[in-house]
PDB file of N, CA and C in Angstrom:
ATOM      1  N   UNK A   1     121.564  89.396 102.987  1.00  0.00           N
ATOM      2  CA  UNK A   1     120.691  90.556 103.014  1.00  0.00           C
ATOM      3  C   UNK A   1     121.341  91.626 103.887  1.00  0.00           C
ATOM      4  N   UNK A   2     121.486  92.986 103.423  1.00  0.00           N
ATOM      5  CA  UNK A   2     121.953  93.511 103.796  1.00  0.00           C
ATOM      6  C   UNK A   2     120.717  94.522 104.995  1.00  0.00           C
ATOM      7  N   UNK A   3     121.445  95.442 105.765  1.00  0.00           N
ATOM      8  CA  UNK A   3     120.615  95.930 107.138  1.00  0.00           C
ATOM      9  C   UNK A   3     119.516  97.144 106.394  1.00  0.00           C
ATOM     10  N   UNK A   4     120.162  97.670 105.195  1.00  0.00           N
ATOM     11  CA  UNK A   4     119.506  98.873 104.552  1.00  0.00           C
ATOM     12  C   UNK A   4     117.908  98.128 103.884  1.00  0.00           C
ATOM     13  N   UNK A   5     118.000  96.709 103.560  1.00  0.00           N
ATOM     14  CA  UNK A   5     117.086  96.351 102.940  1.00  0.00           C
ATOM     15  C   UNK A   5     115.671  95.597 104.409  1.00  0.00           C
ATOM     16  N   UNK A   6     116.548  95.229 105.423  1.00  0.00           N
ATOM     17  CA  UNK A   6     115.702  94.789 106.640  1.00  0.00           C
ATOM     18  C   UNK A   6     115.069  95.999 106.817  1.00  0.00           C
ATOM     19  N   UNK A   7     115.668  97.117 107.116  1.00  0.00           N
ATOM     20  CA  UNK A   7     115.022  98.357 107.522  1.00  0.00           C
ATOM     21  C   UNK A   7     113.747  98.649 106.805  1.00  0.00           C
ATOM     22  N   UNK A   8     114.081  98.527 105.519  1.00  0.00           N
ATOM     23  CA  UNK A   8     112.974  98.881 104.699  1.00  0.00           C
ATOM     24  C   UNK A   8     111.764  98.133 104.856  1.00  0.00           C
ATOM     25  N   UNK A   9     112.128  96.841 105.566  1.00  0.00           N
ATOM     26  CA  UNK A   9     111.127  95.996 105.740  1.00  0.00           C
ATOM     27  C   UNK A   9     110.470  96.412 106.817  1.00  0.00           C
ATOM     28  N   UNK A  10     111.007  97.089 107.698  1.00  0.00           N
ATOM     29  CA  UNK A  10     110.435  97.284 108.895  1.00  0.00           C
ATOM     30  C   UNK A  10     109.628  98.625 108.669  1.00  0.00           C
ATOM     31  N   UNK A  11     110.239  99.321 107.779  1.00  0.00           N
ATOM     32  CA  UNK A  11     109.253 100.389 107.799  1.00  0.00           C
ATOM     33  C   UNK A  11     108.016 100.456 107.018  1.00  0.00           C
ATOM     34  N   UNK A  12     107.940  99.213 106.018  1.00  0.00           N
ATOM     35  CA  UNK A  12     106.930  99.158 105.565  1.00  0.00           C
ATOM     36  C   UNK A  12     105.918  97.933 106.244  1.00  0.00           C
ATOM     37  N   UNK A  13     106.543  97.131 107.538  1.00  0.00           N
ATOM     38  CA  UNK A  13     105.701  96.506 108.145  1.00  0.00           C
ATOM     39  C   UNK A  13     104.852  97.355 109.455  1.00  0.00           C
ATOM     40  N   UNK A  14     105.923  98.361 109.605  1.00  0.00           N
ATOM     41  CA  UNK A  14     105.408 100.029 110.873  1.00  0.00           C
ATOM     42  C   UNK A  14     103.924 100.173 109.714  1.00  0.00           C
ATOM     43  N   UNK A  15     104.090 100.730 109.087  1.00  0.00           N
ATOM     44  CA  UNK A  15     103.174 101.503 108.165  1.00  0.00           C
ATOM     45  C   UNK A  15     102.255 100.379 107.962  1.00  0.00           C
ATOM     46  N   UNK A  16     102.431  99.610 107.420  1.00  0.00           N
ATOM     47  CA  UNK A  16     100.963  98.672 106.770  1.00  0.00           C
ATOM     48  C   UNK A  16     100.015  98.485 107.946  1.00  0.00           C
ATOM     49  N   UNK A  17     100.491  98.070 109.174  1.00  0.00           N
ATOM     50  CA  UNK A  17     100.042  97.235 110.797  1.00  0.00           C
ATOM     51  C   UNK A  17      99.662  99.193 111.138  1.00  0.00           C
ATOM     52  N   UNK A  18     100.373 100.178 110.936  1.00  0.00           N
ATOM     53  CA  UNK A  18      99.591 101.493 111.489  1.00  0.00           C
ATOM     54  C   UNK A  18      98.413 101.847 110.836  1.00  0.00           C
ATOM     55  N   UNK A  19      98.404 101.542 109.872  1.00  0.00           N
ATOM     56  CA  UNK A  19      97.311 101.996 109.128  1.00  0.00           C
ATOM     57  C   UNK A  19      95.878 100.690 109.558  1.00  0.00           C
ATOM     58  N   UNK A  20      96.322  99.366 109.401  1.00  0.00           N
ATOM     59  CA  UNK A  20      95.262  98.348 109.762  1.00  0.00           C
ATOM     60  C   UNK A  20      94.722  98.834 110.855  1.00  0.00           C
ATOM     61  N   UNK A  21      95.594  99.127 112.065  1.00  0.00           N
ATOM     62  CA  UNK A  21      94.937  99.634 113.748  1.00  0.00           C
ATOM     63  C   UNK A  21      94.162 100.503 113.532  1.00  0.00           C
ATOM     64  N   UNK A  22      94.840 101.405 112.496  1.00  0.00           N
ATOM     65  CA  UNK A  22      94.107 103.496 112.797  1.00  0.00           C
ATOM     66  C   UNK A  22      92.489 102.455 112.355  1.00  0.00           C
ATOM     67  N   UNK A  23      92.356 102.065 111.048  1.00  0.00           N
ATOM     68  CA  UNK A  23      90.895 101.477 110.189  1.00  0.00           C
ATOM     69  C   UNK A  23      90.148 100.685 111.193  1.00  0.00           C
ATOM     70  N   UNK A  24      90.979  99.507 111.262  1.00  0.00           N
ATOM     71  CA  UNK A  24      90.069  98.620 112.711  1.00  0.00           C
ATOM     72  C   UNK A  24      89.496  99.615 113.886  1.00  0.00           C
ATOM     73  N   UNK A  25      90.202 100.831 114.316  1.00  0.00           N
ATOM     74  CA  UNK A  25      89.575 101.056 115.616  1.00  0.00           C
ATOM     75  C   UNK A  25      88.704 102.364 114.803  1.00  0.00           C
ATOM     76  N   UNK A  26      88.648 102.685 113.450  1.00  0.00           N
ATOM     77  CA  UNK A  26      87.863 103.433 113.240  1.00  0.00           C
ATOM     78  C   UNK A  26      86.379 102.780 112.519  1.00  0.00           C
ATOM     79  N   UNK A  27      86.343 101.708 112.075  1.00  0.00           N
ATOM     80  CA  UNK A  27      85.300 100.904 111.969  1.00  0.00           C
ATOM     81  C   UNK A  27      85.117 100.236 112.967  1.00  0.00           C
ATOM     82  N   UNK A  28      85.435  99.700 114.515  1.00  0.00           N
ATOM     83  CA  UNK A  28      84.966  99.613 115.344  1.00  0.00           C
ATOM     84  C   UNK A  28      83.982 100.820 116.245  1.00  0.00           C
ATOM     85  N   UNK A  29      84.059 101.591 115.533  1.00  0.00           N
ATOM     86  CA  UNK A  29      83.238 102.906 116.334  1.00  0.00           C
ATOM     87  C   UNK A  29      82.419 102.979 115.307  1.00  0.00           C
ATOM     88  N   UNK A  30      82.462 102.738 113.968  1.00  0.00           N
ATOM     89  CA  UNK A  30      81.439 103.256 112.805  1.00  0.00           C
ATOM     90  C   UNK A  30      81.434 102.239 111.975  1.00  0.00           C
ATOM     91  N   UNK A  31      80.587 101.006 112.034  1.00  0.00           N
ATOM     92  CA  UNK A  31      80.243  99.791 111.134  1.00  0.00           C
ATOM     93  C   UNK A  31      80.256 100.145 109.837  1.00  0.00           C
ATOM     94  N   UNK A  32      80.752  99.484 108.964  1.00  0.00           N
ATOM     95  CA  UNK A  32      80.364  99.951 107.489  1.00  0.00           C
ATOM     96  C   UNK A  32      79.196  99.069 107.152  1.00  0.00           C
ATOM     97  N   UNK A  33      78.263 100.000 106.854  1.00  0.00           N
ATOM     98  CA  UNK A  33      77.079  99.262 105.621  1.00  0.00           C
ATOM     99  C   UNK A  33      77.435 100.199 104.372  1.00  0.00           C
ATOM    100  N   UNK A  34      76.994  99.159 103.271  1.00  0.00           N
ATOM    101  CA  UNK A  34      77.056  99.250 101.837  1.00  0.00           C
ATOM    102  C   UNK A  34      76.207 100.273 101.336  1.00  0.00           C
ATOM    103  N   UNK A  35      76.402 101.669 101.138  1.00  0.00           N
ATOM    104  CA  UNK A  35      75.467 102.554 100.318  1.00  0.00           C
ATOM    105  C   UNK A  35      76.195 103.284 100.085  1.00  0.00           C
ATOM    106  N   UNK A  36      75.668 104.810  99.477  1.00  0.00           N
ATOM    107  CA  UNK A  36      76.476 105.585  98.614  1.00  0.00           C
ATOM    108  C   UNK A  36      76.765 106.752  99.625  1.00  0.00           C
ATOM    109  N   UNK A  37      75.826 106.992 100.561  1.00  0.00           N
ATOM    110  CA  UNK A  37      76.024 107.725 101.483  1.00  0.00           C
ATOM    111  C   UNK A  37      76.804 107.553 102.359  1.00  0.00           C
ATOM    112  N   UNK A  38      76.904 106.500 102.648  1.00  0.00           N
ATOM    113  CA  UNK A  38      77.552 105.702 103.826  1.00  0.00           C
ATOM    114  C   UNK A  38      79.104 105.661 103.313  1.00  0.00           C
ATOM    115  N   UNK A  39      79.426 105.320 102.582  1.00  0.00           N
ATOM    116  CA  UNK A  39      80.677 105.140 101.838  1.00  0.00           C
ATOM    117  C   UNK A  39      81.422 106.210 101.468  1.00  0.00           C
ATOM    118  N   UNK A  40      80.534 107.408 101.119  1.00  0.00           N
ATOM    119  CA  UNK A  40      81.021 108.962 100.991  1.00  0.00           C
ATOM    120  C   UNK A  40      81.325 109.428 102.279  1.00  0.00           C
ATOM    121  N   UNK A  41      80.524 109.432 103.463  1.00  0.00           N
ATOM    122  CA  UNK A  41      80.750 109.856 104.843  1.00  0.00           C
ATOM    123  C   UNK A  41      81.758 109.060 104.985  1.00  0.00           C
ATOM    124  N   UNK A  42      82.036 108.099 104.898  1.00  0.00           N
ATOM    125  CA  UNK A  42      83.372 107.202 105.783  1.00  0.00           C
ATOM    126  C   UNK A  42      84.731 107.863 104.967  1.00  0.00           C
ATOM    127  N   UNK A  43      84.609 108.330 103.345  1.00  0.00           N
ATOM    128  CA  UNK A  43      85.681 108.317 102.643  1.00  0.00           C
ATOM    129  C   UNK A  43      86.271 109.826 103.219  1.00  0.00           C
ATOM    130  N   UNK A  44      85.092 110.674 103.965  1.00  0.00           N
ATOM    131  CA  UNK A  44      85.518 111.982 104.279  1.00  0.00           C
ATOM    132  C   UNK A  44      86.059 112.038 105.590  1.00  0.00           C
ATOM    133  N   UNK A  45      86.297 111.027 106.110  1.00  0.00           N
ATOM    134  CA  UNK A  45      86.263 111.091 107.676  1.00  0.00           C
ATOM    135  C   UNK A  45      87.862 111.193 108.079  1.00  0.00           C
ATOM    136  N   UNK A  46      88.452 111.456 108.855  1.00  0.00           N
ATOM    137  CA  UNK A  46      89.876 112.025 108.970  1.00  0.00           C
ATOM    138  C   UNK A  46      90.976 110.409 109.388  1.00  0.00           C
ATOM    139  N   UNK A  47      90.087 109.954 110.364  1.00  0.00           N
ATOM    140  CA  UNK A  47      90.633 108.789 110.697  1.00  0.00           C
ATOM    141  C   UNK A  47      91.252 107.674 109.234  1.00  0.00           C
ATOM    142  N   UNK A  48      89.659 107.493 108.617  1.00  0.00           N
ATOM    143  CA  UNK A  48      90.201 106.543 107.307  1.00  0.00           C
ATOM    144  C   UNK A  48      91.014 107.218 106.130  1.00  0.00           C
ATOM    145  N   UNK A  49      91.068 108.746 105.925  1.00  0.00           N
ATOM    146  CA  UNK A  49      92.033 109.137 105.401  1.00  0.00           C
ATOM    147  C   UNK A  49      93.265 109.150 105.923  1.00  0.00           C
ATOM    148  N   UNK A  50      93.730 109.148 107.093  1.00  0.00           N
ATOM    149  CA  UNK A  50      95.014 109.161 107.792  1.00  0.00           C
ATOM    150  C   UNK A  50      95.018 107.517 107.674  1.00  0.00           C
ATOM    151  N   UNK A  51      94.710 106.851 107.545  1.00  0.00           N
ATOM    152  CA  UNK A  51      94.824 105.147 107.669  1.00  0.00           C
ATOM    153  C   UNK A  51      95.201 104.557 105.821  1.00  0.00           C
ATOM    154  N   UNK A  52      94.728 105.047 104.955  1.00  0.00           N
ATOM    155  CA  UNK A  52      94.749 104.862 103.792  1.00  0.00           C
ATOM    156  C   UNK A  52      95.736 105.440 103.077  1.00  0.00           C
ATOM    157  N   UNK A  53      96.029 106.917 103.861  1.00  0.00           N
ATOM    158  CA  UNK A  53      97.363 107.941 103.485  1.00  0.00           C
ATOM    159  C   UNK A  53      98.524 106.795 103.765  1.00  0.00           C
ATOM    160  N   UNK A  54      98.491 106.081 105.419  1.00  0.00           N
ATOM    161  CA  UNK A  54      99.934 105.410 105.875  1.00  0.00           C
ATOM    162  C   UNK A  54      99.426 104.093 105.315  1.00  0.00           C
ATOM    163  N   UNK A  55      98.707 103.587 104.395  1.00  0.00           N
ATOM    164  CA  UNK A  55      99.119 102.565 103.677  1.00  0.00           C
ATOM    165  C   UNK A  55      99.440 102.900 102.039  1.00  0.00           C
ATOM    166  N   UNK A  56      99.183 103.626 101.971  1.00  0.00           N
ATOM    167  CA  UNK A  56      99.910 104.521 100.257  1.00  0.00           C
ATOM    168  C   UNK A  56     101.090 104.543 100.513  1.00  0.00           C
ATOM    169  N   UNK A  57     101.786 105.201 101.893  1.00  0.00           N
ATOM    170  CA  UNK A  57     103.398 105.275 102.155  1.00  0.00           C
ATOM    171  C   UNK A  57     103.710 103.872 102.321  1.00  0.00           C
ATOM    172  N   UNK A  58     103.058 103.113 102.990  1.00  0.00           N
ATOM    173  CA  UNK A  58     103.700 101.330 103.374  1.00  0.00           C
ATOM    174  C   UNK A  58     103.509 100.662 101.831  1.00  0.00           C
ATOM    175  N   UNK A  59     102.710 100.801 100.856  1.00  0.00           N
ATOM    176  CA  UNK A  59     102.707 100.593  99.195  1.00  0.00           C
ATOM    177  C   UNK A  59     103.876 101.429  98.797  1.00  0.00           C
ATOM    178  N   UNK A  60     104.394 102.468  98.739  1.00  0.00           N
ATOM    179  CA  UNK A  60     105.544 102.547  98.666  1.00  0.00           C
ATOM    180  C   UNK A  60     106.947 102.364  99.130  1.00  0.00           C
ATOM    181  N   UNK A  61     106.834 102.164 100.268  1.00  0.00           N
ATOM    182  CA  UNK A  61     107.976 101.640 100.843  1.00  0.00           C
ATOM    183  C   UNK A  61     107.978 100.213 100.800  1.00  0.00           C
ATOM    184  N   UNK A  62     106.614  99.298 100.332  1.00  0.00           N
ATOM    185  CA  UNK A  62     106.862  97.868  99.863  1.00  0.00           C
ATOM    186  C   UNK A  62     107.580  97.823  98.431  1.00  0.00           C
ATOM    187  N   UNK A  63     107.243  98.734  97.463  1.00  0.00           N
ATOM    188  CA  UNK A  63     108.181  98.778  95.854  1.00  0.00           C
ATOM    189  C   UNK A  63     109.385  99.271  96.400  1.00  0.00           C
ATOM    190  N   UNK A  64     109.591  99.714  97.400  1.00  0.00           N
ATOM    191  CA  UNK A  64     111.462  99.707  97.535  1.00  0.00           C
ATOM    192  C   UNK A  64     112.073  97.913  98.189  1.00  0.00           C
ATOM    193  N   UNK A  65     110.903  97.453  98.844  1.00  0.00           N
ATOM    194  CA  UNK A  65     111.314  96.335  99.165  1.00  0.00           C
ATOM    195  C   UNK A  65     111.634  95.041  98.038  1.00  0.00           C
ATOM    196  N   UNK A  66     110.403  95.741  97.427  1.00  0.00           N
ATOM    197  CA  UNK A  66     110.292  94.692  95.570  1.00  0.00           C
ATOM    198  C   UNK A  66     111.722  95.238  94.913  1.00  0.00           C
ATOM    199  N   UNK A  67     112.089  95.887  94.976  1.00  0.00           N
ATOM    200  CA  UNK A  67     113.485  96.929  94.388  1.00  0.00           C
ATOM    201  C   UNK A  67     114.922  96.177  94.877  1.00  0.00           C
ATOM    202  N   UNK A  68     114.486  95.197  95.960  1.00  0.00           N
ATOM    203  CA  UNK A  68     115.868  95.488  96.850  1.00  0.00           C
ATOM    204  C   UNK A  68     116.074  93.659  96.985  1.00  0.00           C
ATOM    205  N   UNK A  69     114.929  92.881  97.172  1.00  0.00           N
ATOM    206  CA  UNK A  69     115.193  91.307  97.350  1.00  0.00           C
ATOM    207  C   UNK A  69     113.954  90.536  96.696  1.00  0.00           C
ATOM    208  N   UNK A  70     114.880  89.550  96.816  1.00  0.00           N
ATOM    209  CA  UNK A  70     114.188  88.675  96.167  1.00  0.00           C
ATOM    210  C   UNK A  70     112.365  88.492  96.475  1.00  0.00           C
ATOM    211  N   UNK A  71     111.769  88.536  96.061  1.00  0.00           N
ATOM    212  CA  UNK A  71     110.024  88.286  96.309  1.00  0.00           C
ATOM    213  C   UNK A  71     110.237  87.445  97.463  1.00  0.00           C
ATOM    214  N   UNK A  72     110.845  85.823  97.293  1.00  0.00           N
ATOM    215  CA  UNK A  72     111.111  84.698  98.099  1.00  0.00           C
ATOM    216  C   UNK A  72     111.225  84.993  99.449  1.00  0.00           C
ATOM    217  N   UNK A  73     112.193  86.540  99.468  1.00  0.00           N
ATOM    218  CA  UNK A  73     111.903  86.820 100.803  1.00  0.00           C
ATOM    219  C   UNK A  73     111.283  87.884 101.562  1.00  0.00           C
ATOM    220  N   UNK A  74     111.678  88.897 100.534  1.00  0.00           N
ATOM    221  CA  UNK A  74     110.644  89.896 101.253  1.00  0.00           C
ATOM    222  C   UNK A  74     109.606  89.923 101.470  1.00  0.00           C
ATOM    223  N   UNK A  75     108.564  88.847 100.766  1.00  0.00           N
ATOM    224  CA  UNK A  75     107.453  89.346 101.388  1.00  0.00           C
ATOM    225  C   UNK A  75     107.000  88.327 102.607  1.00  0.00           C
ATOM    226  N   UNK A  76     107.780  87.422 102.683  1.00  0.00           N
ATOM    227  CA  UNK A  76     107.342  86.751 103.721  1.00  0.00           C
ATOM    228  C   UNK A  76     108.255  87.531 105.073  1.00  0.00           C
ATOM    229  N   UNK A  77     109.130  87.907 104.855  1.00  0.00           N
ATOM    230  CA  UNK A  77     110.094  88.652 106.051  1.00  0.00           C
ATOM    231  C   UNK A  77     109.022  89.879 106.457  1.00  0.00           C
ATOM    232  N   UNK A  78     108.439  90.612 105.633  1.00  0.00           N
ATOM    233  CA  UNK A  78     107.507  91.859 106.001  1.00  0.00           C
ATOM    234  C   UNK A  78     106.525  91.260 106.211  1.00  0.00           C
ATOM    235  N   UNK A  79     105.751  90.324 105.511  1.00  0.00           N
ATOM    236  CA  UNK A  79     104.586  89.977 106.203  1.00  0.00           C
ATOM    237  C   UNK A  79     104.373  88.915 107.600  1.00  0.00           C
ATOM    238  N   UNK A  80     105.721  88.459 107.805  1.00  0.00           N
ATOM    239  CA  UNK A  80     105.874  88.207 109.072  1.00  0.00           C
ATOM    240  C   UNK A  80     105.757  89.242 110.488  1.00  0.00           C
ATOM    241  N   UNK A  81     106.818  90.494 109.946  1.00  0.00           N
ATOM    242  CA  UNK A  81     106.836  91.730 110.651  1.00  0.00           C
ATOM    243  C   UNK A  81     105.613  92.619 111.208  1.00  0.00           C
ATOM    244  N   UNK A  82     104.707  92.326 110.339  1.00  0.00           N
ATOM    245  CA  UNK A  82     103.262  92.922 110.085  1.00  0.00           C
ATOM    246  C   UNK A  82     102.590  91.868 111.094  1.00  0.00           C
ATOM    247  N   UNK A  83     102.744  90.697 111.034  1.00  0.00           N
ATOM    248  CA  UNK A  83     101.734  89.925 111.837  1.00  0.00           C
ATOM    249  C   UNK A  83     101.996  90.354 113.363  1.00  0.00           C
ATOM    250  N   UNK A  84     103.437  90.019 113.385  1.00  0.00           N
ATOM    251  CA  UNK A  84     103.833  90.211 114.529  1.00  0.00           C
ATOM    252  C   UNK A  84     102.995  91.827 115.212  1.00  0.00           C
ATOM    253  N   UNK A  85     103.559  92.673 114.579  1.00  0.00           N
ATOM    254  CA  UNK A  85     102.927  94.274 115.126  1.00  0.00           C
ATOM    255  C   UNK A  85     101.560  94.412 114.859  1.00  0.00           C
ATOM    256  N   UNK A  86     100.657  93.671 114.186  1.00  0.00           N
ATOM    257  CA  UNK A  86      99.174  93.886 114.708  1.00  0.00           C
ATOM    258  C   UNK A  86      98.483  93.028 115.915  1.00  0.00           C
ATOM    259  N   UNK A  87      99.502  92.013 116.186  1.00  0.00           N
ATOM    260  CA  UNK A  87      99.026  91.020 117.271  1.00  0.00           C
ATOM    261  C   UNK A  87      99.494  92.272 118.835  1.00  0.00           C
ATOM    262  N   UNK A  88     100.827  92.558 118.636  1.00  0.00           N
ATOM    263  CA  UNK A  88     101.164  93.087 119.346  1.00  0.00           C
ATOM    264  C   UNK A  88     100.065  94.677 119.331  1.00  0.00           C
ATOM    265  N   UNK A  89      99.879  95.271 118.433  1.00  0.00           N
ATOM    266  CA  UNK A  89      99.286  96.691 118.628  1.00  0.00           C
ATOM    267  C   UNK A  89      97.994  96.381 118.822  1.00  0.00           C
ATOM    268  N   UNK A  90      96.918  94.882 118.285  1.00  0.00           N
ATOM    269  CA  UNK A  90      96.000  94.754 118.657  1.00  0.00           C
ATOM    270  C   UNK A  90      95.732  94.324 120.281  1.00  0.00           C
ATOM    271  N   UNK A  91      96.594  94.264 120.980  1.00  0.00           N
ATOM    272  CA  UNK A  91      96.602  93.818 122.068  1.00  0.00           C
ATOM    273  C   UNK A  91      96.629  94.790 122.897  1.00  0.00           C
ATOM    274  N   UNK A  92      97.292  95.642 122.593  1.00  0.00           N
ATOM    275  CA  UNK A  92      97.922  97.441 123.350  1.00  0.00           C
ATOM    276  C   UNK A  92      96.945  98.224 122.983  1.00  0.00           C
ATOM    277  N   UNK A  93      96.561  98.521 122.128  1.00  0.00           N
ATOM    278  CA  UNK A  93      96.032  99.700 121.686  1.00  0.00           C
ATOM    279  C   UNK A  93      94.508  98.865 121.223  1.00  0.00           C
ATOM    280  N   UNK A  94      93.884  97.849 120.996  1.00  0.00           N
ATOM    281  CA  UNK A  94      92.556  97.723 120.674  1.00  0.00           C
ATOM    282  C   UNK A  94      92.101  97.241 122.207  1.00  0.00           C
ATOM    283  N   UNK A  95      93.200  96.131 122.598  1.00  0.00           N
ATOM    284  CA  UNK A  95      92.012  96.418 124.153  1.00  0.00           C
ATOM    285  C   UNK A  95      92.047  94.110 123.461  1.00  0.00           C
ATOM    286  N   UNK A  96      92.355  93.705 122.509  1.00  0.00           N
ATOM    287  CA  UNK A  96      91.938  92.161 121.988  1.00  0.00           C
ATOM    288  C   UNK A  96      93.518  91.459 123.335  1.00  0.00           C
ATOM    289  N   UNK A  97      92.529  89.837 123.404  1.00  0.00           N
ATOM    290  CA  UNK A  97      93.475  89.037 124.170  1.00  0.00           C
ATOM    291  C   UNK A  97      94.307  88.474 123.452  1.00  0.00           C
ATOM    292  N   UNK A  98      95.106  87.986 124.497  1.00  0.00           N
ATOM    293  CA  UNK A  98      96.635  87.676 123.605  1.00  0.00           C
ATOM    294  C   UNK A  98      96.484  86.749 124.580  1.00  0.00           C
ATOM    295  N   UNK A  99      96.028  85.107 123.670  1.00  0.00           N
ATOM    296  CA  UNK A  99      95.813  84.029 124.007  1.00  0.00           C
ATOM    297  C   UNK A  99      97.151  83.309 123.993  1.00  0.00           C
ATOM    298  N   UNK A 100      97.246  81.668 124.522  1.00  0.00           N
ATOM    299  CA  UNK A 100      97.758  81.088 124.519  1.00  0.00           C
ATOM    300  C   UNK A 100      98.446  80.248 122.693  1.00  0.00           C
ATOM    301  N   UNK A 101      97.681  80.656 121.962  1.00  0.00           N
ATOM    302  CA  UNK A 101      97.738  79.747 120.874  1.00  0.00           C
ATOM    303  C   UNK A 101      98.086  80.935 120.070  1.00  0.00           C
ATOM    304  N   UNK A 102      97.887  82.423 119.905  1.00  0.00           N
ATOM    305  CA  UNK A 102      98.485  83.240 119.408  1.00  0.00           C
ATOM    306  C   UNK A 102      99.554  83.901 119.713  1.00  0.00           C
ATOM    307  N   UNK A 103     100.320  83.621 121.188  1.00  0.00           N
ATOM    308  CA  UNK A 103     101.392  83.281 121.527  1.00  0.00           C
ATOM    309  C   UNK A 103     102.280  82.432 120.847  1.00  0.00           C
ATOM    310  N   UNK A 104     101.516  81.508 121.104  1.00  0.00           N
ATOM    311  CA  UNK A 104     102.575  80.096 119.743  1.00  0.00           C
ATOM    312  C   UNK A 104     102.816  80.518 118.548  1.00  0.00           C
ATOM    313  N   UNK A 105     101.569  81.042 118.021  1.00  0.00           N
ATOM    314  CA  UNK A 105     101.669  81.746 116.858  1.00  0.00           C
ATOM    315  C   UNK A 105     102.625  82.354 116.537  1.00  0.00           C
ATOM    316  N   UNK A 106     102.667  83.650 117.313  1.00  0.00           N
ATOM    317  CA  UNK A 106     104.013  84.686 117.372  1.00  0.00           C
ATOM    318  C   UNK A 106     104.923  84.367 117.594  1.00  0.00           C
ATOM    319  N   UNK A 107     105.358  83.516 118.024  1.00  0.00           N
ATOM    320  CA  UNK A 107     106.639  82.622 117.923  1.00  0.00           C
ATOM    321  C   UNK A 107     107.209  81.867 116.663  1.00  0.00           C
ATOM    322  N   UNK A 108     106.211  80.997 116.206  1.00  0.00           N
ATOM    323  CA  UNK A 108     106.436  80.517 115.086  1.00  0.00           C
ATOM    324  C   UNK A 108     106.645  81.829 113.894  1.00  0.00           C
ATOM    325  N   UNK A 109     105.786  82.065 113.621  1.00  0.00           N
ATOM    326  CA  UNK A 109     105.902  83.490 112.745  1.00  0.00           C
ATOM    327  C   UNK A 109     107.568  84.192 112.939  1.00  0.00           C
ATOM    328  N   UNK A 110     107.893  84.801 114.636  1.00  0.00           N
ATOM    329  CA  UNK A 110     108.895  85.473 114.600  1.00  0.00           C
ATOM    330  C   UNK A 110     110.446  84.302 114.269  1.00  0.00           C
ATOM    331  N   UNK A 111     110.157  83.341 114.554  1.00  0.00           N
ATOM    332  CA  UNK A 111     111.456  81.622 114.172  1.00  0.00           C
ATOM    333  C   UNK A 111     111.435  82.296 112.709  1.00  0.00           C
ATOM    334  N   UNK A 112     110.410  82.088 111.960  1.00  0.00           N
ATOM    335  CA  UNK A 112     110.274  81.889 110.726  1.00  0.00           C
ATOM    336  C   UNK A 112     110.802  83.154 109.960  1.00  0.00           C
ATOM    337  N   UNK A 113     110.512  84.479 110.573  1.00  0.00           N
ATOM    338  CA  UNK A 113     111.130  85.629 110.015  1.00  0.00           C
ATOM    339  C   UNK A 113     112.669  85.660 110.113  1.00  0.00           C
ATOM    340  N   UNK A 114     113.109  85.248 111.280  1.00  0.00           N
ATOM    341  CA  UNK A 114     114.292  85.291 111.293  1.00  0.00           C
ATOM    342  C   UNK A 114     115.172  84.319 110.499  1.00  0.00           C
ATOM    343  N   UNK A 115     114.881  82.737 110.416  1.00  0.00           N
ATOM    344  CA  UNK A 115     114.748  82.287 109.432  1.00  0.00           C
ATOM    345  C   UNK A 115     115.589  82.811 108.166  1.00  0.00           C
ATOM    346  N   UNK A 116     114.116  83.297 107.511  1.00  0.00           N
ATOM    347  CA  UNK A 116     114.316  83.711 106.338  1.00  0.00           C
ATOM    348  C   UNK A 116     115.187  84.800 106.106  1.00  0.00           C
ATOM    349  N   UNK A 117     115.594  85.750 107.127  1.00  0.00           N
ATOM    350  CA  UNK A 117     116.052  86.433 107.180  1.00  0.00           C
ATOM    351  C   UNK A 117     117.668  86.434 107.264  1.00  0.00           C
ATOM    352  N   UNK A 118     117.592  85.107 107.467  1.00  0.00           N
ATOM    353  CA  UNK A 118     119.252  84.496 107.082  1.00  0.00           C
ATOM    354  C   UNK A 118     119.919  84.130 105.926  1.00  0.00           C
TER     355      UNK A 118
END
């Protein structure tokens, strides 16, 4: 695997994990309930459009990843990347603990990316 195709992974694991944070900390301030009103106000709101915009770009920068390797690995190499940066951004930026067992976690996960990444 070449470095042009890791990159791509990384930028579409930046983007997918930016967009999850922007949504999580904007439905942590504004619960979603199910109605028509409710669903129109949330669809107008700046936060979930800026969160939905940088996962349209991370959906496209995943079809360059589909473009470039094998399924076998890219998506476990990016969706490794992704775990890793929401554990990490949920920890920084939401304020969530970063336990002992999601430690292990992130370890195993990051073995395993690299791994595959061989």
């Amino acid at each position: 695997m070449n470095l042009g195709a890791i990159g791509i992974c990384i930028v579409t694991a930046a983007l997918n994990a930016a967009a999850q944070l922007i949504l999580k900390h904007f439905f942590s301030l504004h619960p979603l309930h199910l109605s028509v009103k409710v669903l129109w106000w949330t669809a107008r709101q700046p936060m979930v459009i800026a969160g939905v915009g940088i996962q349209v770009l991370g959906m496209i920068a995943w079809w360059m990843v589909l473009s470039r390797l094998p399924l076998s690995v890219g998506l476990p190499i990016t969706m490794g990347m992704i775990y890793l940066l929401i554990v990490l951004g949920s920890v920084l930026l939401l304020g969530e603990r970063l336990t002992a067992q999601k430690m292990v976690g992130i370890i195993l996960i990051g073995v395993g990316t690299i791994v595959l990444g061989r």
